[in-house]
Protein backbone atom coordinates (compact mmCIF):
# COMPACT_ATOMS: atom_id res chain seq x y z
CA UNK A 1 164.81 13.03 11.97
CA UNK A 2 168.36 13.14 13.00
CA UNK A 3 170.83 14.69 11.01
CA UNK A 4 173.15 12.53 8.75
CA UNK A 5 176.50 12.31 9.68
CA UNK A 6 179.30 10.87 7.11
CA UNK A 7 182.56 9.81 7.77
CA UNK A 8 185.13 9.05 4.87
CA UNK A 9 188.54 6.96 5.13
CA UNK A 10 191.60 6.72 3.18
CA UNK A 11 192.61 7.48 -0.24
CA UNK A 12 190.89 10.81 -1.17
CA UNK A 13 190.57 10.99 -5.04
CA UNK A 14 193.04 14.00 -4.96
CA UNK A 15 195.72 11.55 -2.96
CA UNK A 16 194.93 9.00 -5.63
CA UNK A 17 195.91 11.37 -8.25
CA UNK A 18 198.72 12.66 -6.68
CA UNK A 19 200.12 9.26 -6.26
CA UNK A 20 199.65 8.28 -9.84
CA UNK A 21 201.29 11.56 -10.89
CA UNK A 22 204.17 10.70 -8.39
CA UNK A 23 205.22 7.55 -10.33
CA UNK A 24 204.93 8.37 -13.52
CA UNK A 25 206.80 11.40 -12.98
CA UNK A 26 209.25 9.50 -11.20
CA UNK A 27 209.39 6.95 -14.21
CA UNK A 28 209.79 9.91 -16.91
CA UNK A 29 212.66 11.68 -14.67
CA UNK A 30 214.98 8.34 -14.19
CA UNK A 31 214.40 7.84 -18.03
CA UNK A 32 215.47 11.02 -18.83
CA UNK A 33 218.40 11.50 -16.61
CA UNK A 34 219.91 8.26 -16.33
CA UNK A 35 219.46 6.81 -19.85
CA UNK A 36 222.29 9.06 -21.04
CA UNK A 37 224.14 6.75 -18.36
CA UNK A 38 223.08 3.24 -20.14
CA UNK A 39 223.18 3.88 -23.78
CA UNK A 40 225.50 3.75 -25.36
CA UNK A 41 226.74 0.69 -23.61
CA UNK A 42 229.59 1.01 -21.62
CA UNK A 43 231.45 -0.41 -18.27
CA UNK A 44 228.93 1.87 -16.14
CA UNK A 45 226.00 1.05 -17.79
CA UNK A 46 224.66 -1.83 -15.38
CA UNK A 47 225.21 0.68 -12.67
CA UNK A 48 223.04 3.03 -14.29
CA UNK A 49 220.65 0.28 -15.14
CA UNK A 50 220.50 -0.32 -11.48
CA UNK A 51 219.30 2.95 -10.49
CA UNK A 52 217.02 2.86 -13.26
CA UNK A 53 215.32 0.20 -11.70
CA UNK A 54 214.82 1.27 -8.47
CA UNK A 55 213.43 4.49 -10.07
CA UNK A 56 210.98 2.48 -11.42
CA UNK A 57 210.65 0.12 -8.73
CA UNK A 58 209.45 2.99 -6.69
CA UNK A 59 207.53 3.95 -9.53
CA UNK A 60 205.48 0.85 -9.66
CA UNK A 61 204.32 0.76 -6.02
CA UNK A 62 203.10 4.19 -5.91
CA UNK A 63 201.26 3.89 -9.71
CA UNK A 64 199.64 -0.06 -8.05
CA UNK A 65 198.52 2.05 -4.61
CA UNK A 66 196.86 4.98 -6.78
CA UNK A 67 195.13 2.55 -8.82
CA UNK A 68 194.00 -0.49 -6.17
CA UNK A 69 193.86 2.06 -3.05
CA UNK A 70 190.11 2.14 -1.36
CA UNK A 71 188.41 4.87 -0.04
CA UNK A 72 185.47 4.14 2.21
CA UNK A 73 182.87 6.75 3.51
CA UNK A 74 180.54 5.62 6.36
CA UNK A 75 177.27 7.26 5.95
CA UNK A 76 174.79 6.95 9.15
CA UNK A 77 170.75 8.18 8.63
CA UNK A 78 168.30 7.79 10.93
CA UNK A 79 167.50 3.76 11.36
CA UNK A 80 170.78 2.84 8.60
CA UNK A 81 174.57 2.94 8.43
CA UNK A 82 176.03 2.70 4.61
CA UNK A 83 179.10 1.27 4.67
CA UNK A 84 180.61 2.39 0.73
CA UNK A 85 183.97 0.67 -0.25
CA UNK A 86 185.52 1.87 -3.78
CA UNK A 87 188.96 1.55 -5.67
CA UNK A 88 189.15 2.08 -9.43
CA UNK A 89 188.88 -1.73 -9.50
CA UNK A 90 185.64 -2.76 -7.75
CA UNK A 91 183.06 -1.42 -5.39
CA UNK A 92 181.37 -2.25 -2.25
CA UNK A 93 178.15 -1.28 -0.91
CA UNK A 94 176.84 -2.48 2.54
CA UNK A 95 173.52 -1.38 3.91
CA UNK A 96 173.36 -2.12 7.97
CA UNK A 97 170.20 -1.69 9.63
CA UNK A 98 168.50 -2.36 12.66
CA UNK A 99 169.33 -5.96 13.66
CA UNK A 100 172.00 -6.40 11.13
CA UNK A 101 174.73 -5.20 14.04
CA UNK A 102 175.48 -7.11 17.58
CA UNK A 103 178.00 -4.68 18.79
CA UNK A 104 180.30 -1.46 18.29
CA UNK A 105 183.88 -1.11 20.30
CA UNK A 106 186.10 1.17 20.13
CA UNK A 107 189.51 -0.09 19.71
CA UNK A 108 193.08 2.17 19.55
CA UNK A 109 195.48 2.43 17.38
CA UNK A 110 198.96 1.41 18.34
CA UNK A 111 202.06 2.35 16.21
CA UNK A 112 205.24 1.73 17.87
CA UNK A 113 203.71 0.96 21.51
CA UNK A 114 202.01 4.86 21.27
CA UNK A 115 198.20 5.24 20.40
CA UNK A 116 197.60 7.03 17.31
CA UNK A 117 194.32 6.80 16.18
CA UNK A 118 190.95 4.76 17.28
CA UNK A 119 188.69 3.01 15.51
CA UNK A 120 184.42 2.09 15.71
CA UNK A 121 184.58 -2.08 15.10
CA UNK A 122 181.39 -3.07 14.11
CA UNK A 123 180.28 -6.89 14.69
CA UNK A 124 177.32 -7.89 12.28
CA UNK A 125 175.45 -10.69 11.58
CA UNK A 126 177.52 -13.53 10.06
CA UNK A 127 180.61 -12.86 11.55
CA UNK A 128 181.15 -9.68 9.48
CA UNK A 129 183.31 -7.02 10.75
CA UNK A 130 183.70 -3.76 9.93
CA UNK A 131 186.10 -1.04 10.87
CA UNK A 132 185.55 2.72 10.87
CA UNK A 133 187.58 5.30 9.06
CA UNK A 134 189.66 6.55 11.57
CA UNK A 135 189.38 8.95 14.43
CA UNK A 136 192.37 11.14 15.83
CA UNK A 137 190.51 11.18 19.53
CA UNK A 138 188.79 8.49 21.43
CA UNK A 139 186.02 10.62 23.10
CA UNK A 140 185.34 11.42 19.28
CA UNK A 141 185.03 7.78 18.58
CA UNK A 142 182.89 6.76 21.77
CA UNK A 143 180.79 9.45 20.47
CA UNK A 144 180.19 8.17 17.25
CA UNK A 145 179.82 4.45 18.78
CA UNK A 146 176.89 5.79 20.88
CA UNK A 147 175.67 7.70 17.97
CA UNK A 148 175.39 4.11 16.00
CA UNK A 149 174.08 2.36 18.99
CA UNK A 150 171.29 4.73 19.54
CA UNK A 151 170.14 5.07 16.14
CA UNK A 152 170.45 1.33 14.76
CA UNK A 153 169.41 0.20 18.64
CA UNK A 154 171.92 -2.28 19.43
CA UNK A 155 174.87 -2.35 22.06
CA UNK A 156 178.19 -0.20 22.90
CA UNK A 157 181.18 -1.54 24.34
């Protein structure tokens, strides 16, 4: 019995709440400093409206990501790869086995024309694919690739 091996993707729980606590603290600071600036109403009071706004406007993105951000872990056992998808608003559970999977490549990331991450893609039955949580070298990822191939017996591109 081979050992299990787990890999886990974006949006830690910590992150999450840091995020959360980000925005509202960003909400409760542009309250507290720039209402002063609004009421009572005066000529300057749409400007402070304005920045406000955008103080909540940043607010709002970082409070949506914290609460619809997923985190995925990968976990591979012997003959099985668990593929586990959760946000605070739903969760995912795949179960890949032997036969399930027709082929694994590994595939780079490119930001800005430079590689800066690569990926396992996983083609399944039914035209599913599925993308690993990433890894910062590709001899890591081939690794992994052949790892999946030998254990759930399919190919590796």
């Amino acid at each position: 019995m081979a050992a299990k091996i787990v890999l886990e993707g974006p949006l830690h729980p910590a992150i999450r709440v840091g995020m959360g606590t980000f925005g509202v603290g960003i909400a409760v600071i542009a309250f507290l400093e720039l209402w002063p600036g609004i009421w009572p109403l005066s000529f300057i009071s749409p400007f402070f409206a304005a920045l406000l706004l955008g103080g909540l406007w940043v607010c709002g993105f970082s409070v949506a990501a914290a609460l619809t951000g997923s985190q995925e872990t990968w976990t591979l056992r012997d003959h099985e790869l668990v593929v586990d998808q959760r946000s605070p608003v739903h969760a995912k559970t795949v179960r890949l086995r032997h036969g399930n999977i027709h082929s694994a490549t590994v595939v780079a990331r490119d930001s800005d024309g430079e590689v800066s991450g690569w990926y396992v893609v996983l083609r399944a039955t039914g035209d599913r694919t599925f993308r690993s949580p990433e890894f910062m070298d590709e001899e890591r990822a081939h690794e992994f690739a052949a790892e999946l191939s030998s254990r759930l017996e399919f190919r590796h591109r």
